[in-house]
N, C-alpha and C. Protein backbone atom coordinates (compact mmCIF):
# COMPACT_ATOMS: atom_id res chain seq x y z
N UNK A 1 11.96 2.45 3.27
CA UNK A 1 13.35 2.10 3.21
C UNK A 1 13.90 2.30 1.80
N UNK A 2 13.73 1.54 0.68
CA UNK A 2 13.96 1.26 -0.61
C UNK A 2 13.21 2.14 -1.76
N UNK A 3 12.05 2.78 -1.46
CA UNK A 3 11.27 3.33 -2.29
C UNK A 3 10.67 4.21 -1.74
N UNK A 4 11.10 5.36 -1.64
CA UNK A 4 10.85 6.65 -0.79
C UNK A 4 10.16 7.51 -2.09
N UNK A 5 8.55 7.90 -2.28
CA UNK A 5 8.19 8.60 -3.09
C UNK A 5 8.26 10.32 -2.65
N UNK A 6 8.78 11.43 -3.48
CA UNK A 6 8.10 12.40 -3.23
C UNK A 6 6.75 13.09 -4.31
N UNK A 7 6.22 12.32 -4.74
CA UNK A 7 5.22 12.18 -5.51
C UNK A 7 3.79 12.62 -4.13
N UNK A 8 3.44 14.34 -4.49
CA UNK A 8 2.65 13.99 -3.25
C UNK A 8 1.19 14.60 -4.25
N UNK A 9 0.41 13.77 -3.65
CA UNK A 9 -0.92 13.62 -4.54
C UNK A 9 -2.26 14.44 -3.88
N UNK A 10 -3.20 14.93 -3.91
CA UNK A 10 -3.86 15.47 -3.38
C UNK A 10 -5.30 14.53 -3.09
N UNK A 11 -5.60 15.08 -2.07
CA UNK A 11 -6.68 14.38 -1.39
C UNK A 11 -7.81 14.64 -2.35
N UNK A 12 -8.40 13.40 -2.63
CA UNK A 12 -9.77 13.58 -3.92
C UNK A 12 -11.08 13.60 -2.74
N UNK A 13 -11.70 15.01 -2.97
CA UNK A 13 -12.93 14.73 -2.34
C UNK A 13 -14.36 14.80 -3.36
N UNK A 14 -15.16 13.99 -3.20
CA UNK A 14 -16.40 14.18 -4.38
C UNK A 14 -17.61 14.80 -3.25
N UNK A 15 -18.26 15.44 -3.65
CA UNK A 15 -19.57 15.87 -3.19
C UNK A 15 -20.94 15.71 -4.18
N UNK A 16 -21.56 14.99 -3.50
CA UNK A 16 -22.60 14.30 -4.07
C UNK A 16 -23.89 15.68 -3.99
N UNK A 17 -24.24 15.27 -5.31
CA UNK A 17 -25.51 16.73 -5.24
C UNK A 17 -26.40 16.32 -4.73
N UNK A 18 -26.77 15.25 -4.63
CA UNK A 18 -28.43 15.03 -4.18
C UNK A 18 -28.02 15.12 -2.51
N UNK A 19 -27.18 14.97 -2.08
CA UNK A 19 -27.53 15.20 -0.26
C UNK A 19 -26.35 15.71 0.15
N UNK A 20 -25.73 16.23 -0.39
CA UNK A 20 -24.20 17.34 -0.22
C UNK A 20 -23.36 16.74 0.84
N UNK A 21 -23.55 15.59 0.77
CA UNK A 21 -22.54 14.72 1.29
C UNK A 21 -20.52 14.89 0.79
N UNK A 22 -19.27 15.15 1.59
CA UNK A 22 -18.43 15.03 1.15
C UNK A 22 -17.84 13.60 1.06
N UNK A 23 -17.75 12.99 0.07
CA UNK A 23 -17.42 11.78 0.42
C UNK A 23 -15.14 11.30 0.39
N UNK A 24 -14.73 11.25 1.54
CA UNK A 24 -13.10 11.32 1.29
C UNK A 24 -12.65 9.92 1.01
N UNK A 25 -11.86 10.24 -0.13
CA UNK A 25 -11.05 9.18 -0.78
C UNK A 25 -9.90 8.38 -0.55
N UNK A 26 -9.07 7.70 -0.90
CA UNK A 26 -7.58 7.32 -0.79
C UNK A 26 -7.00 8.45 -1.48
N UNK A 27 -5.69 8.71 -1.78
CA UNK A 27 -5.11 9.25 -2.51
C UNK A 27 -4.51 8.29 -3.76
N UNK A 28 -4.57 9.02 -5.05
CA UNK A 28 -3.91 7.96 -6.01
C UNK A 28 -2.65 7.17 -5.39
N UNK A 29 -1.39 7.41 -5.01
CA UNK A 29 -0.92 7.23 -4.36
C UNK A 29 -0.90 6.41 -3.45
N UNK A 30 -1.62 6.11 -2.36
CA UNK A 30 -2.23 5.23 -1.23
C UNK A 30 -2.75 4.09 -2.54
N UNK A 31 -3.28 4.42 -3.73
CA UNK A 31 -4.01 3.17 -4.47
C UNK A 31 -3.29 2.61 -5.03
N UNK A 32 -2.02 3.20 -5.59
CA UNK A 32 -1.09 2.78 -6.06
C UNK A 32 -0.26 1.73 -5.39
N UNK A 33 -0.19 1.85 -3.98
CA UNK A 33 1.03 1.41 -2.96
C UNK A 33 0.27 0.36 -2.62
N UNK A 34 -1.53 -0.17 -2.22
CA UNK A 34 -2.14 -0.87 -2.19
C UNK A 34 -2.05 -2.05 -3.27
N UNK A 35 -2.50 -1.44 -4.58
CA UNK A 35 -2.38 -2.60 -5.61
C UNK A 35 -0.93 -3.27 -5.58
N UNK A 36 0.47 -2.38 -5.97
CA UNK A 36 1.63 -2.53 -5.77
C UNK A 36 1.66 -3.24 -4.66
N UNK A 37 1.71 -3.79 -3.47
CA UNK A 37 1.25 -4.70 -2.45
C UNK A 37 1.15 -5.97 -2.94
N UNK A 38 -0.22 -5.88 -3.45
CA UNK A 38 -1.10 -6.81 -3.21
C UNK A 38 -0.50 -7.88 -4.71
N UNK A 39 -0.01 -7.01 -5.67
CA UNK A 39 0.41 -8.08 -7.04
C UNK A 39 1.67 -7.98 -6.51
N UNK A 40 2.43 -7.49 -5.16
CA UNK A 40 4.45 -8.48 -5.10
C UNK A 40 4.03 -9.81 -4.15
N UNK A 41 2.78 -9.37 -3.45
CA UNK A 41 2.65 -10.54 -2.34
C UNK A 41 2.34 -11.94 -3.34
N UNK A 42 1.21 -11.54 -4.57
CA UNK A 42 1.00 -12.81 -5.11
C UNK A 42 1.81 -13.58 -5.90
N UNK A 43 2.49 -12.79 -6.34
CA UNK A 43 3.59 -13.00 -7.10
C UNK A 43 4.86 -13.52 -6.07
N UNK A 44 4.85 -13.04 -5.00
CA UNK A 44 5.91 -13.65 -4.16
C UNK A 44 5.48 -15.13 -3.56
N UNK A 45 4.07 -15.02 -3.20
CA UNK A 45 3.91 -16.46 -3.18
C UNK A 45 3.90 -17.15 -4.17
N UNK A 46 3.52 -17.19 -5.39
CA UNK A 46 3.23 -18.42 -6.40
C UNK A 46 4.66 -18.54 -6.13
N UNK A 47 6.01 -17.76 -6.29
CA UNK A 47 7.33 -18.04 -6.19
C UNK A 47 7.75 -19.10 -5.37
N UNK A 48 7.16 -18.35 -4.09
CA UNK A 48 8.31 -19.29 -3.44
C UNK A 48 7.09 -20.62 -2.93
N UNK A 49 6.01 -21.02 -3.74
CA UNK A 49 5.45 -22.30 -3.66
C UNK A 49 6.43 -23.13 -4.83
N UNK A 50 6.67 -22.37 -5.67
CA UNK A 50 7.36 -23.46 -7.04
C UNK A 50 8.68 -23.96 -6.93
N UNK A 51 9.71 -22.62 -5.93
CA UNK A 51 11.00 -22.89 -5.59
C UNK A 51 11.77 -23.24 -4.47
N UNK A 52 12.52 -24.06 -4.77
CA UNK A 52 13.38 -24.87 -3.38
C UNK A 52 13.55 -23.77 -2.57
N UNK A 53 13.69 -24.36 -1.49
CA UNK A 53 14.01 -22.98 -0.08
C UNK A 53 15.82 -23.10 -0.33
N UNK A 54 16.58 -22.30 -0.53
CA UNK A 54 17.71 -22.61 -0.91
C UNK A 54 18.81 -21.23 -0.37
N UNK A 55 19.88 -21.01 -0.55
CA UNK A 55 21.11 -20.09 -0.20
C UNK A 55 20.35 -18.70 -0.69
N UNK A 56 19.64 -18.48 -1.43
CA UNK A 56 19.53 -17.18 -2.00
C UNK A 56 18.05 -16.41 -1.55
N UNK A 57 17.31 -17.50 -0.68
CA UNK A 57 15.75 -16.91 -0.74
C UNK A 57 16.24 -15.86 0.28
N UNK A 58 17.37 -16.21 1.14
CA UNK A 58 17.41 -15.02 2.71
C UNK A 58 17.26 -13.79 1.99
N UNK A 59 18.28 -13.78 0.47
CA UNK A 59 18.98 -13.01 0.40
C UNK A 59 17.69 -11.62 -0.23
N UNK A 60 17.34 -11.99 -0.87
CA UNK A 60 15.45 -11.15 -1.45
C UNK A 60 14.62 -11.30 -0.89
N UNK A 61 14.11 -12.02 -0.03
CA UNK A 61 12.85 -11.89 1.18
C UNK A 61 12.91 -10.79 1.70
N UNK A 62 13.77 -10.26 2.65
CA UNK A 62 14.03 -8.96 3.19
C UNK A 62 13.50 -7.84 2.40
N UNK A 63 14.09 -8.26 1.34
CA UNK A 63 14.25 -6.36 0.45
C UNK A 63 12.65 -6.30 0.17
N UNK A 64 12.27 -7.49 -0.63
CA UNK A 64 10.67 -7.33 -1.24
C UNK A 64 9.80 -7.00 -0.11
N UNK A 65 9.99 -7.46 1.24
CA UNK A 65 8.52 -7.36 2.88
C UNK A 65 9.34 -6.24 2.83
N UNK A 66 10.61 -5.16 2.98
CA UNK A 66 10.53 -4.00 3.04
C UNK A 66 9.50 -2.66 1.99
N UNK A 67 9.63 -3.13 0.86
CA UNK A 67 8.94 -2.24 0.15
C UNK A 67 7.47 -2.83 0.72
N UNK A 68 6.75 -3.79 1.05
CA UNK A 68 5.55 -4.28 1.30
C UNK A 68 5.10 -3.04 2.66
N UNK A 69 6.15 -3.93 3.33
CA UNK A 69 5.86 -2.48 4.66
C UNK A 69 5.84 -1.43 4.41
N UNK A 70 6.66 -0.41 3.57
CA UNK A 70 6.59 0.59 3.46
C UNK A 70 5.29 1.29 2.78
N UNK A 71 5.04 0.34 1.82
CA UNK A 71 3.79 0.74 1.26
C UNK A 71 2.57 0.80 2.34
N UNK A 72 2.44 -0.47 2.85
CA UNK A 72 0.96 -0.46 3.58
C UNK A 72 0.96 0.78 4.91
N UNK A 73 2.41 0.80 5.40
CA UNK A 73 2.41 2.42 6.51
C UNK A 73 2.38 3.23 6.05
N UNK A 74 2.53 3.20 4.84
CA UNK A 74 1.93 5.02 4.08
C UNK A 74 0.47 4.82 3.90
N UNK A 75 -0.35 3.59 3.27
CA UNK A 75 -1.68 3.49 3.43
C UNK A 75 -2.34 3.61 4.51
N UNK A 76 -1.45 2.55 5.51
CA UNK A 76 -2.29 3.03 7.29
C UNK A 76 -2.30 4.51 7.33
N UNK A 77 -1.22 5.26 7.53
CA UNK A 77 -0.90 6.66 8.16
C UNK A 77 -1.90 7.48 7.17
N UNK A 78 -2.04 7.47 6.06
CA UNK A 78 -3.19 8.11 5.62
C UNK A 78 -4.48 7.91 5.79
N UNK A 79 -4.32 6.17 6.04
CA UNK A 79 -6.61 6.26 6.29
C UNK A 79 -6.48 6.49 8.03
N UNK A 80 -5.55 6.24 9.39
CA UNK A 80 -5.43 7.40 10.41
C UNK A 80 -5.82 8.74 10.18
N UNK A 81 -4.67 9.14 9.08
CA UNK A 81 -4.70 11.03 9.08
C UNK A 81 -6.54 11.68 8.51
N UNK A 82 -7.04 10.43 7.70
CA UNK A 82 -8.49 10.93 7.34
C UNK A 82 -9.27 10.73 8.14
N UNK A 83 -9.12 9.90 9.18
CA UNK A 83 -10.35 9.55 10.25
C UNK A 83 -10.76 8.11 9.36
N UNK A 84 -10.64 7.79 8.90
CA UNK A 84 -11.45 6.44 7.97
C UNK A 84 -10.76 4.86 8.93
N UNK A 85 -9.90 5.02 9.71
CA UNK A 85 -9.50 3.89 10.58
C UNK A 85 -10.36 4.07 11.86
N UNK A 86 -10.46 4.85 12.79
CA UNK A 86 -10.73 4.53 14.13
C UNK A 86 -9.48 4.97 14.60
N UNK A 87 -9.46 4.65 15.79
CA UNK A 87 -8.76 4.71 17.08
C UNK A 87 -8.35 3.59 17.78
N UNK A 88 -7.58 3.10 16.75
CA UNK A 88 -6.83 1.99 16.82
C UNK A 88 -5.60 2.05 17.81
């Protein structure tokens, strides 16, 4: 919705010498949108544990779980597109 990247990153694959294994990665990107996640959620809770529920929380709850969502469906849709989810 709010934060539409065209930042498109390439798939990191490593191959291990001792058993030529390809091993597939996240994309920087996908790691980015993960961490970015994970420090608005904590940060959104310590918030709203310290502050009154009041006229203005409606008003930023929305916007912040939009960028949250957006991030983690670009993380789902990529560990789908690699096979690394299942068949969910």
């Amino acid at each position: 919705m709010h934060n539409q990247t065209d930042n498109k990153t390439q798939v990191t694959a490593q191959i291990d010498d001792v058993s030529n294994d390809v091993k597939v990665t996240l994309s920087l990107e996908a790691f980015r949108k993960l961490n970015r996640s994970q420090e608005l959620t904590y940060f959104l809770g310590c918030d709203l544990r310290k502050r009154e529920i009041d006229g203005l929380t409606p008003f930023y709850l929305p916007h912040i779980l939009s960028y949250v969502d957006e991030d983690l469906s670009f993380v789902l849709a990529e560990l789908k597109e690699k096979g690394m989810c299942g068949n969910f």
